[in-house]
Protein backbone atom coordinates (compact mmCIF):
# COMPACT_ATOMS: atom_id res chain seq x y z
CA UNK A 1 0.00 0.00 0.00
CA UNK A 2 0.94 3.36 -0.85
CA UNK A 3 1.57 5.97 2.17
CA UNK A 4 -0.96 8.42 0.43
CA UNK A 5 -3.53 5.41 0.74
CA UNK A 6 -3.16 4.50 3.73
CA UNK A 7 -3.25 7.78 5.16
CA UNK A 8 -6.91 8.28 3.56
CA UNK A 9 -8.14 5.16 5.12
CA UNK A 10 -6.92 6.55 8.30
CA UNK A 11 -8.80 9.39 7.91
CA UNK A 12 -12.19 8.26 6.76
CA UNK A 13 -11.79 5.88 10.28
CA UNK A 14 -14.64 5.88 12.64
CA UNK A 15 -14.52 4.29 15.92
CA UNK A 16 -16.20 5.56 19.22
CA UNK A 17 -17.87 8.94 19.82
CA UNK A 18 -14.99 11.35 20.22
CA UNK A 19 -12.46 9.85 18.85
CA UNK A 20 -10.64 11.11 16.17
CA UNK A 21 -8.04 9.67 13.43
CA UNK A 22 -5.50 11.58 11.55
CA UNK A 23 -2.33 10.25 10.29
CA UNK A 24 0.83 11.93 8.50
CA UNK A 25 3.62 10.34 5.91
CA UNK A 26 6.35 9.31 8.52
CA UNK A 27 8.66 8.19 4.70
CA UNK A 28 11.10 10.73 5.20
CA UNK A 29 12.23 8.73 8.36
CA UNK A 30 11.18 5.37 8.11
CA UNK A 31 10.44 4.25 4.58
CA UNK A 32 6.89 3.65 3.87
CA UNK A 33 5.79 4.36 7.46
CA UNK A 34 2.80 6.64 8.50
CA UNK A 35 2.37 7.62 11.93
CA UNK A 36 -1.35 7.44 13.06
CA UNK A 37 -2.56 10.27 15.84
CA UNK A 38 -5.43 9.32 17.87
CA UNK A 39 -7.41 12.10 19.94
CA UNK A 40 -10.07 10.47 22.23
CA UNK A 41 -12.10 11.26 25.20
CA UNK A 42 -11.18 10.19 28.40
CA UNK A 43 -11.56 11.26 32.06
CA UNK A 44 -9.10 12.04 34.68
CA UNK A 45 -7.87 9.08 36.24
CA UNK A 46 -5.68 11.19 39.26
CA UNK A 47 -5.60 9.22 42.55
CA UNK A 48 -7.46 12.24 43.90
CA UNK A 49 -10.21 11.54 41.14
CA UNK A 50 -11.06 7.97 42.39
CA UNK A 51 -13.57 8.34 44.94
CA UNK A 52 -15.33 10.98 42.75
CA UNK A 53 -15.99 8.41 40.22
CA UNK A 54 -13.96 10.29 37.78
CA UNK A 55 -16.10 13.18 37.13
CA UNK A 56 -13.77 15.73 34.77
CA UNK A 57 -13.24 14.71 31.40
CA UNK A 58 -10.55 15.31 28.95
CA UNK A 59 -9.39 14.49 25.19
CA UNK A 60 -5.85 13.00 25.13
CA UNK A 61 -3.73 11.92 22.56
CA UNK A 62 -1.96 9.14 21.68
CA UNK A 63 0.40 8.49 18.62
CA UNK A 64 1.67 5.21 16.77
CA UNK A 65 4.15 4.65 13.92
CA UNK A 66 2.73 2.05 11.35
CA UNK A 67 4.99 0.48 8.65
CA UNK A 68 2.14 -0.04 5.38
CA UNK A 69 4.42 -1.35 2.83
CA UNK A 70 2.92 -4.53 1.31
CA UNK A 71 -0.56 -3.81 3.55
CA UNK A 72 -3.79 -4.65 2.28
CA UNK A 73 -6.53 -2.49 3.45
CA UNK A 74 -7.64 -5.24 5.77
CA UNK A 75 -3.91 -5.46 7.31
CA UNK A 76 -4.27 -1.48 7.64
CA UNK A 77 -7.70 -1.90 9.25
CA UNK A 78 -6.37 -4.75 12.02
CA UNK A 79 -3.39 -2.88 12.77
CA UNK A 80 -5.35 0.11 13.64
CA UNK A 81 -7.45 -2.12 15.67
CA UNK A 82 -4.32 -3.15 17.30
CA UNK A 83 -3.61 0.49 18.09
CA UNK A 84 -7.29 1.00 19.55
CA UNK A 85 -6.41 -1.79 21.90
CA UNK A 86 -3.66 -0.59 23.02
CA UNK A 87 -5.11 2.58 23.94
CA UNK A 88 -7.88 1.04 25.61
CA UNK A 89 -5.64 -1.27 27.89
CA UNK A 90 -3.78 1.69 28.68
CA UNK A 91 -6.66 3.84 29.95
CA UNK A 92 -7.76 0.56 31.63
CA UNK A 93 -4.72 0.37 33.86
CA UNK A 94 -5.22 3.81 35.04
CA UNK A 95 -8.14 3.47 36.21
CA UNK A 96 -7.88 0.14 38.11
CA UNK A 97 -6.76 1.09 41.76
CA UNK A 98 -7.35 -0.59 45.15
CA UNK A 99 -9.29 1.15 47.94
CA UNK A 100 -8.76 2.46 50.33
CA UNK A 101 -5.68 3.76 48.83
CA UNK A 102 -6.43 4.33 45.63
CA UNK A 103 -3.01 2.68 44.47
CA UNK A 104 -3.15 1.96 40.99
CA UNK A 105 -0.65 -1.26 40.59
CA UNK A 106 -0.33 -1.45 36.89
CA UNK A 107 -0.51 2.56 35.73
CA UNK A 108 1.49 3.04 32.98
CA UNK A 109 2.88 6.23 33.63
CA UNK A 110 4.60 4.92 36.87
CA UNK A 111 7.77 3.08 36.05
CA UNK A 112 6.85 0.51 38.79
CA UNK A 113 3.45 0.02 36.96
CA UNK A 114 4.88 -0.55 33.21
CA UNK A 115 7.33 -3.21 35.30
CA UNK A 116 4.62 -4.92 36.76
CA UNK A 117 2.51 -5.26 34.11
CA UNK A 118 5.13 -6.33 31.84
CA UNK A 119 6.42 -8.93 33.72
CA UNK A 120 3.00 -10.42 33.91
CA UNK A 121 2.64 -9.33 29.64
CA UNK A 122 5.42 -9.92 28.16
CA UNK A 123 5.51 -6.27 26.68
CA UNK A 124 8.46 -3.81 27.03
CA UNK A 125 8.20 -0.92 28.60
CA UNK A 126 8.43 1.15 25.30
CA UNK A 127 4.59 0.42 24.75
CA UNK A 128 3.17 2.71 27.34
CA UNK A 129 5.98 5.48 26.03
CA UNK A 130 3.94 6.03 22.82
CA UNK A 131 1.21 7.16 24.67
CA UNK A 132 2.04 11.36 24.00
CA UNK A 133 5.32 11.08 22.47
CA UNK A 134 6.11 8.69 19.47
C-alpha cells in the first residue's frame, strides 16, 4: 500500500464517539511508514479523582508509527485495531486502583506500573511510552 492510501483510510476511520483519526507520511524517516494520531475522550484518572468516580473529562492523545508497505486495506484496518487496543488497555490500567488507597498497581505512567505489568505481559516498557510522544 501506498503511504498516500493509507493515510486516507486513516482518515475516513470511525470508531467511538470522540475519537478522532488523523495520520501523516512518517517516509522521510522510516520508509513507507505513516504515523497514526489518535485524539479520544477520556476522564481524569488522578488518585485524587477515584472516589469521585472520575467526574472531569478530557481528550488525550496518543500516537503510533505504522509500517504499510505490502498492507492490504484489511492489514491497515487490524493494525489500527491493534492500536485502539492498546489505547484502551492503557486507559484501563489507570483506572484500576485498590481502595482504600487508591493505588493503581499497573498505571502506565509509573515506572513501577509498566514493570509490573510487563512482567506479567510480556511487553516492554516502550509500549506505554507512545502514549504522547512517538
Amino acid at each position: 500500500m501506498e503511504t498516500a492510501s493509507a493515510i486516507k483510510l486513516v482518515d475516513e476511520m470511525i470508531y467511538k464517539p470522540g475519537w478522532e483519526f488523523a495520520a501523516r507520511d512518517h517516509s522521510q524517516r522510516f520508509e513507507d511508514t505513516i504515523v497514526v494520531h489518535v485524539d479520544y475522550p477520556a476522564r481524569n484518572s488522578n488518585r485524587d479523582q477515584a472516589d469521585a468516580g472520575y467526574p472531569n473529562e478530557i481528550t488525550t492523545y496518543a500516537e503510533f508509527p505504522l509500517v504499510v508497505k505490502g498492507c492490504t486495506d484489511e492489514d491497515l484496518y487490524a493494525a489500527l485495531l491493534k492500536v485502539i487496543m492498546q489505547i484502551e488497555e492503557h486507559e484501563a490500567r489507570e483506572f484500576l486502583r485498590v481502595r482504600p488507597t487508591g493505588w493503581a498497581p499497573f498505571h502506565p505512567h509509573r515506572v513501577t506500573g509498566m514493570r509490573r505489568w510487563a512482567a506479567r505481559t510480556g511487553t516492554g516498557l516502550l509500549a506505554d511510552l507512545q502514549f504522547g510522544i512517538a
